[in-house]
Protein backbone atom coordinates (compact mmCIF):
# COMPACT_ATOMS: atom_id res chain seq x y z
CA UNK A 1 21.90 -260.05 114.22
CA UNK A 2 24.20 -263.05 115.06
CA UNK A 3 27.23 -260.77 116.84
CA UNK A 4 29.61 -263.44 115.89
CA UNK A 5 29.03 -263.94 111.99
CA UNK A 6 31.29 -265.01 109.96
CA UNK A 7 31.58 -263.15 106.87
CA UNK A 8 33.56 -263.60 103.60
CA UNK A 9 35.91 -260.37 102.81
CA UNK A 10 36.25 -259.37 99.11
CA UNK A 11 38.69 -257.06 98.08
CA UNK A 12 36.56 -255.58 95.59
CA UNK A 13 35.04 -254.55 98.99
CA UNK A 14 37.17 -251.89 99.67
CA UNK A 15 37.15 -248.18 98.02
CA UNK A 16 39.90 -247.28 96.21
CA UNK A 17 39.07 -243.96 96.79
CA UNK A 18 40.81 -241.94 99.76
CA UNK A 19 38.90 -242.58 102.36
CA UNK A 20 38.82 -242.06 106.38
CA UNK A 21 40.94 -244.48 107.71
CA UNK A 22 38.62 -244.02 110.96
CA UNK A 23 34.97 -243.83 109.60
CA UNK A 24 35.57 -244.75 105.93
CA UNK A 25 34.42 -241.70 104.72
CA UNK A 26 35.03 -240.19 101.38
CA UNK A 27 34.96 -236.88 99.24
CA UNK A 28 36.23 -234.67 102.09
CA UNK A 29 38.07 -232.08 101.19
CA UNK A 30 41.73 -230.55 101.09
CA UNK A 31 44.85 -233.13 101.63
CA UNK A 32 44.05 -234.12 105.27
CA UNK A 33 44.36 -237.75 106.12
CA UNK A 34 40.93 -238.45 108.30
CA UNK A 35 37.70 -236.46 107.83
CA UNK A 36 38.12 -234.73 110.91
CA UNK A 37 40.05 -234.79 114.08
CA UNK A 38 37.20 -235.66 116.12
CA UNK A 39 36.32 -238.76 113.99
CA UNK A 40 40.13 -239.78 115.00
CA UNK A 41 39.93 -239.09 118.25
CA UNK A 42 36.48 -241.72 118.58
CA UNK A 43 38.08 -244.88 116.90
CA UNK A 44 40.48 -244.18 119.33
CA UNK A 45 38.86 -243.89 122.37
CA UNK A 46 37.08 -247.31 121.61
CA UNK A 47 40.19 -248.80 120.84
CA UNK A 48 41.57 -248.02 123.89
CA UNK A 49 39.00 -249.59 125.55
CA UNK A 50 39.34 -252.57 123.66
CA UNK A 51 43.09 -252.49 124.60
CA UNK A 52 41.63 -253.55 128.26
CA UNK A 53 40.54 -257.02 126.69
CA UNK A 54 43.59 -257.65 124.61
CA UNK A 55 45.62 -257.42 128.16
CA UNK A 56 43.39 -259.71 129.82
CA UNK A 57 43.71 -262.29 126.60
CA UNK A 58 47.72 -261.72 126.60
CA UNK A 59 47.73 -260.57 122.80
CA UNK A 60 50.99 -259.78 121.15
CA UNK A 61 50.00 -258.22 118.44
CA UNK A 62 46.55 -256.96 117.05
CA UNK A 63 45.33 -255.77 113.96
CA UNK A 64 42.25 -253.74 113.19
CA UNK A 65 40.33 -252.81 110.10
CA UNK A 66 37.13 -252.39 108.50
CA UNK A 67 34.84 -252.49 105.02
CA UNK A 68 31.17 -251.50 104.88
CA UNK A 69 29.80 -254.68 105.74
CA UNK A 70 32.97 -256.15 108.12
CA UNK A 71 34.55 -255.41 111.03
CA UNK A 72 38.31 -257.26 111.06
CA UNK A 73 40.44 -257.77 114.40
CA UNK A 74 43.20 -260.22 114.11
CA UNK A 75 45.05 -261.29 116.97
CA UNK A 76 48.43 -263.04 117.56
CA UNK A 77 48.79 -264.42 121.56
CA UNK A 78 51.80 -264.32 123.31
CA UNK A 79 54.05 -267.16 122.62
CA UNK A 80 53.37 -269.54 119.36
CA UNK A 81 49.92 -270.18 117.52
CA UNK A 82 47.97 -269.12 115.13
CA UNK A 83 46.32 -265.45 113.91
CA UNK A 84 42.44 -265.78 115.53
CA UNK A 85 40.43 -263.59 113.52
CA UNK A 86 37.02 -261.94 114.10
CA UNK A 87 34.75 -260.85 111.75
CA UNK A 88 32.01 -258.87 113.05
CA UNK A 89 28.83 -257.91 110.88
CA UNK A 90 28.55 -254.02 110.64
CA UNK A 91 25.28 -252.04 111.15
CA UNK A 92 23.71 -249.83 108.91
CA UNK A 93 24.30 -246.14 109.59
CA UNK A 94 26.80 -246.53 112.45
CA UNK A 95 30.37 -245.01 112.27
CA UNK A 96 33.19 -248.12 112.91
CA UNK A 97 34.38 -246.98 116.27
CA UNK A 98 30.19 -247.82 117.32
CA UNK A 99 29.83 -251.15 115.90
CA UNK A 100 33.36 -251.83 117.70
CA UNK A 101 32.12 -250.73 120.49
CA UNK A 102 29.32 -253.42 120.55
CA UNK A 103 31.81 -256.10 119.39
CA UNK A 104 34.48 -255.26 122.49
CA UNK A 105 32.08 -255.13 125.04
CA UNK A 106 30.06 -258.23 123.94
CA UNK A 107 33.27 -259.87 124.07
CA UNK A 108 34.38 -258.67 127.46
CA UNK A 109 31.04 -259.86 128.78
CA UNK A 110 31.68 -263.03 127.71
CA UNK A 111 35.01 -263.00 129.04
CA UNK A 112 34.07 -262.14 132.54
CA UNK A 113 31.06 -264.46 132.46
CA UNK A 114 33.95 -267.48 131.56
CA UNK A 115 35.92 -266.12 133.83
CA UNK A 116 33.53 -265.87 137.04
CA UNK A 117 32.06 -269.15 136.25
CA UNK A 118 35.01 -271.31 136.69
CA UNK A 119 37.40 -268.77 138.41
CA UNK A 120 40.00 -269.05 135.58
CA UNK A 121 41.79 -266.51 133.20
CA UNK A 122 42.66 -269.39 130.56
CA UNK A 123 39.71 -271.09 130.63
CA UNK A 124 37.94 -267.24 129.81
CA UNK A 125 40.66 -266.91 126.86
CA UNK A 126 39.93 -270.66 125.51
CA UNK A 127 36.05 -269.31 125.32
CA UNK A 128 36.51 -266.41 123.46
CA UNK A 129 39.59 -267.77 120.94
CA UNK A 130 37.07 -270.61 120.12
CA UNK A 131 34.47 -267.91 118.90
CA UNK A 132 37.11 -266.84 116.41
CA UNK A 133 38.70 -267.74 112.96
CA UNK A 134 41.85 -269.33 112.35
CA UNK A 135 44.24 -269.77 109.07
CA UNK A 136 42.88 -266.75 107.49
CA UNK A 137 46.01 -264.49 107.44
CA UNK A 138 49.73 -265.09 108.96
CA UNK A 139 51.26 -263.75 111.22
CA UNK A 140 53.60 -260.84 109.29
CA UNK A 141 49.92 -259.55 108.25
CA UNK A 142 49.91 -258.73 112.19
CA UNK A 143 53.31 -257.97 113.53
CA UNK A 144 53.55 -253.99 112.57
CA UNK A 145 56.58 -253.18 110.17
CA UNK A 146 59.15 -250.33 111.16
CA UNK A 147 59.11 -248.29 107.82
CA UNK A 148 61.82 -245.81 107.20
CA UNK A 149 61.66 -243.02 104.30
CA UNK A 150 63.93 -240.23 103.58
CA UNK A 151 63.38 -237.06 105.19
CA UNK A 152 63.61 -234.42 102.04
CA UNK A 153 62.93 -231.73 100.64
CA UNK A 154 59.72 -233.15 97.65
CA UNK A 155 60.66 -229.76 95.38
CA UNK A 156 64.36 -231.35 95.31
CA UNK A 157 63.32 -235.01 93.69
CA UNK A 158 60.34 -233.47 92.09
CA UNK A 159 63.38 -231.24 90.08
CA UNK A 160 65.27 -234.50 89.20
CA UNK A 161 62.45 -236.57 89.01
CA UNK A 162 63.19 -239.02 91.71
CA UNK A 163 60.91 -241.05 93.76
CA UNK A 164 61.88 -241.27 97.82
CA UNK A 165 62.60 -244.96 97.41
CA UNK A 166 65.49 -244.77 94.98
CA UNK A 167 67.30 -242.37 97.28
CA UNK A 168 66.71 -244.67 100.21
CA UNK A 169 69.08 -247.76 98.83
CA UNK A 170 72.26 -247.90 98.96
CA UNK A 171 73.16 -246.35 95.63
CA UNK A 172 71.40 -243.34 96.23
CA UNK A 173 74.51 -241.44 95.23
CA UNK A 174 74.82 -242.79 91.98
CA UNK A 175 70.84 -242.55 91.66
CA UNK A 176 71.02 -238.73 92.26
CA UNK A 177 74.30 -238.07 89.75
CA UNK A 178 72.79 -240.19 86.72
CA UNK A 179 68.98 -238.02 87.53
CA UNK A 180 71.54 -234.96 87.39
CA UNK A 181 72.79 -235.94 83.98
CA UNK A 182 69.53 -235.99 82.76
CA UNK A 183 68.34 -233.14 83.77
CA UNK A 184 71.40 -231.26 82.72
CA UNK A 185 70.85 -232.44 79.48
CA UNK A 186 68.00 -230.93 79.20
CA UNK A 187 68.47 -227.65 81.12
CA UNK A 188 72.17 -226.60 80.58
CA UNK A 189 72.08 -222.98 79.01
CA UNK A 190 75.26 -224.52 76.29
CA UNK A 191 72.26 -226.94 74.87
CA UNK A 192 69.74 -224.01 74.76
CA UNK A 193 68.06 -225.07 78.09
CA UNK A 194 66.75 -222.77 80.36
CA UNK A 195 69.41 -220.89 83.20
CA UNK A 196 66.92 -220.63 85.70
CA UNK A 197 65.86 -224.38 85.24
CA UNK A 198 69.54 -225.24 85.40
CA UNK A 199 69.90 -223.79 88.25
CA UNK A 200 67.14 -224.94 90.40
CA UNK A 201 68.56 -228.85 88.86
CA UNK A 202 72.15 -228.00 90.52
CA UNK A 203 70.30 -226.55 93.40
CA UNK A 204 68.34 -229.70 93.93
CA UNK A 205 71.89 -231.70 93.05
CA UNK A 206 73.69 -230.08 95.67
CA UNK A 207 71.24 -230.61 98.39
CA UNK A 208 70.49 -234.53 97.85
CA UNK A 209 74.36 -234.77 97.90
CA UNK A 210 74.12 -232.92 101.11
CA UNK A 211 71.29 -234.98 102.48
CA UNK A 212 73.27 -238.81 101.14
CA UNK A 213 76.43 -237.68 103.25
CA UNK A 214 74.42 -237.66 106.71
CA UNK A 215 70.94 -239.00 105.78
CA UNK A 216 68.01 -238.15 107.80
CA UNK A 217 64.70 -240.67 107.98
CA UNK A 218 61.44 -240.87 108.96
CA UNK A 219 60.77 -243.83 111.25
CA UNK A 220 57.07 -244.70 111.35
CA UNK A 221 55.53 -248.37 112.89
CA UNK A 222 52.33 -250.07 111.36
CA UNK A 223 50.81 -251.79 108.35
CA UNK A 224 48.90 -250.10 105.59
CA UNK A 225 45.43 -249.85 106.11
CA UNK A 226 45.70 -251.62 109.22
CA UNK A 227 45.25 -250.26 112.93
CA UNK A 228 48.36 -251.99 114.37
CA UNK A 229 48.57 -253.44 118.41
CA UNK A 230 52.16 -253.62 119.73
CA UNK A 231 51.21 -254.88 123.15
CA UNK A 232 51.28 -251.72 124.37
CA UNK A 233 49.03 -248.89 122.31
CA UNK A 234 46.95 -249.14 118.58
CA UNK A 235 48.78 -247.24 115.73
CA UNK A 236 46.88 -245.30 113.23
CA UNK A 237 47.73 -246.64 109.69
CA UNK A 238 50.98 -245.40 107.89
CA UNK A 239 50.54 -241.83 106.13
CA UNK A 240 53.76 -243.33 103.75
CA UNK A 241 52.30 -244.29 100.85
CA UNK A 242 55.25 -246.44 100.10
CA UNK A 243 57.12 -249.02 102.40
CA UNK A 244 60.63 -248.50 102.38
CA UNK A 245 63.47 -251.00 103.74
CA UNK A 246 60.77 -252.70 106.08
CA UNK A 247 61.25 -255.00 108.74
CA UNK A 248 59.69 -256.08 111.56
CA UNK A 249 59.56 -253.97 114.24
């Protein structure tokens, strides 16, 4: 197998089923976000090895993902330039974190050999960039977001059937009152509704009121479906399931 192919990445490629975000697996049960801790913990470990490499090529900013057939690590180097991409041909019955494995310490051989051979750190990070891909994604597909989402109480929208997002803008107040009209149109015990309905709906009223006066949030960094590189340490993909007010982080 050539361990720098180039492959072509279809989106029809990925399942839209939930799936591992560290082996890919799917059909596991109960509402757990990876198959298992210990399949976590392995992606991990090789991507902290791969971390080692990224110092020595002074990358920014790093993405990592996967689909059967592909390995994807994008990189952004310090400074201006463009997104070098790798694409990396997967083996049959081998978990991600493996074939990775293969790909960051083929690459780190080739980096030292560079490097020994004519006793220079750029020259060894001119050898590898010129194995990669360029003008295949930009550079926000890279740079991890700083998402913020409300931290609340899900019986409380679920009651006045409101979504996260609409209580994270600025009109959140008005957002909450008009879903409290609603609902008390169709719960008030004068119109024949149900007390104990009613009451949960001003229950849930009262609280979001509560929460919009001093607002708490969930702060999490990343990109969806990405393993995100801040310079520093990888960052599992977002558990949000919706991006709210994000900006670069």
């Amino acid at each position: 197998m050539n361990p720098y192919a180039l492959l072509d990445i279809s989106p029809s490629a990925k399942s839209k089923a939930k799936a591992c975000p560290a082996c890919g697996q799917t059909g596991f049960p109960g509402r757990r976000k990876y198959c298992s801790p210990a399949c976590r913990q392995r992606l991990l470990d090789k991507l902290a090895v791969l971390s080692g490499l990224l110092q020595a090529l002074r990358v920014r900013y790093a993405t990592f993902s996967f689909t059967r057939e592909t390995l994807v690590l994008n990189l952004v180097i310090w400074g201006y330039g463009p997104v070098y991409t790798f694409l990396w041909e997967r083996s049959a019955n081998r978990k991600p974190s493996e074939d990775l494995m293969d790909m960051t310490e083929i690459l780190g051989r080739e980096w030292w050999n560079e490097h020994n051979h004519r006793n220079s750190r750029h020259q060894a990070c001119l050898h590898i960039m010129e194995k990669a891909r360029t003008g295949l994604t930009g550079r926000e597909q890279v740079r991890p977001l700083c998402t913020r989402s409300p931290r609340v109480n899900r019986k409380h929208l679920a009651v006045l059937a409101l979504s996260r997002s609409q209580i994270a803008g600025s009109d959140a107040t008005a957002c909450i009152k008009s879903a409290f009209r609603r609902q008390a149109l169709r719960h008030h015990p004068d119109l024949d509704g149900n007390p104990e309905v009613f009451l949960k709906v001003h229950s849930a009223y009262q609280e979001l009121l509560e929460w919009v006066r001093d607002p708490v949030m969930t702060r999490q960094t990343g990109l969806p479906e990405k393993w995100t590189y801040n310079g520093r340490r990888w960052i599992p993909p977002p558990t949000l399931k919706n991006l709210f007010s994000g900006q670069a982080g």
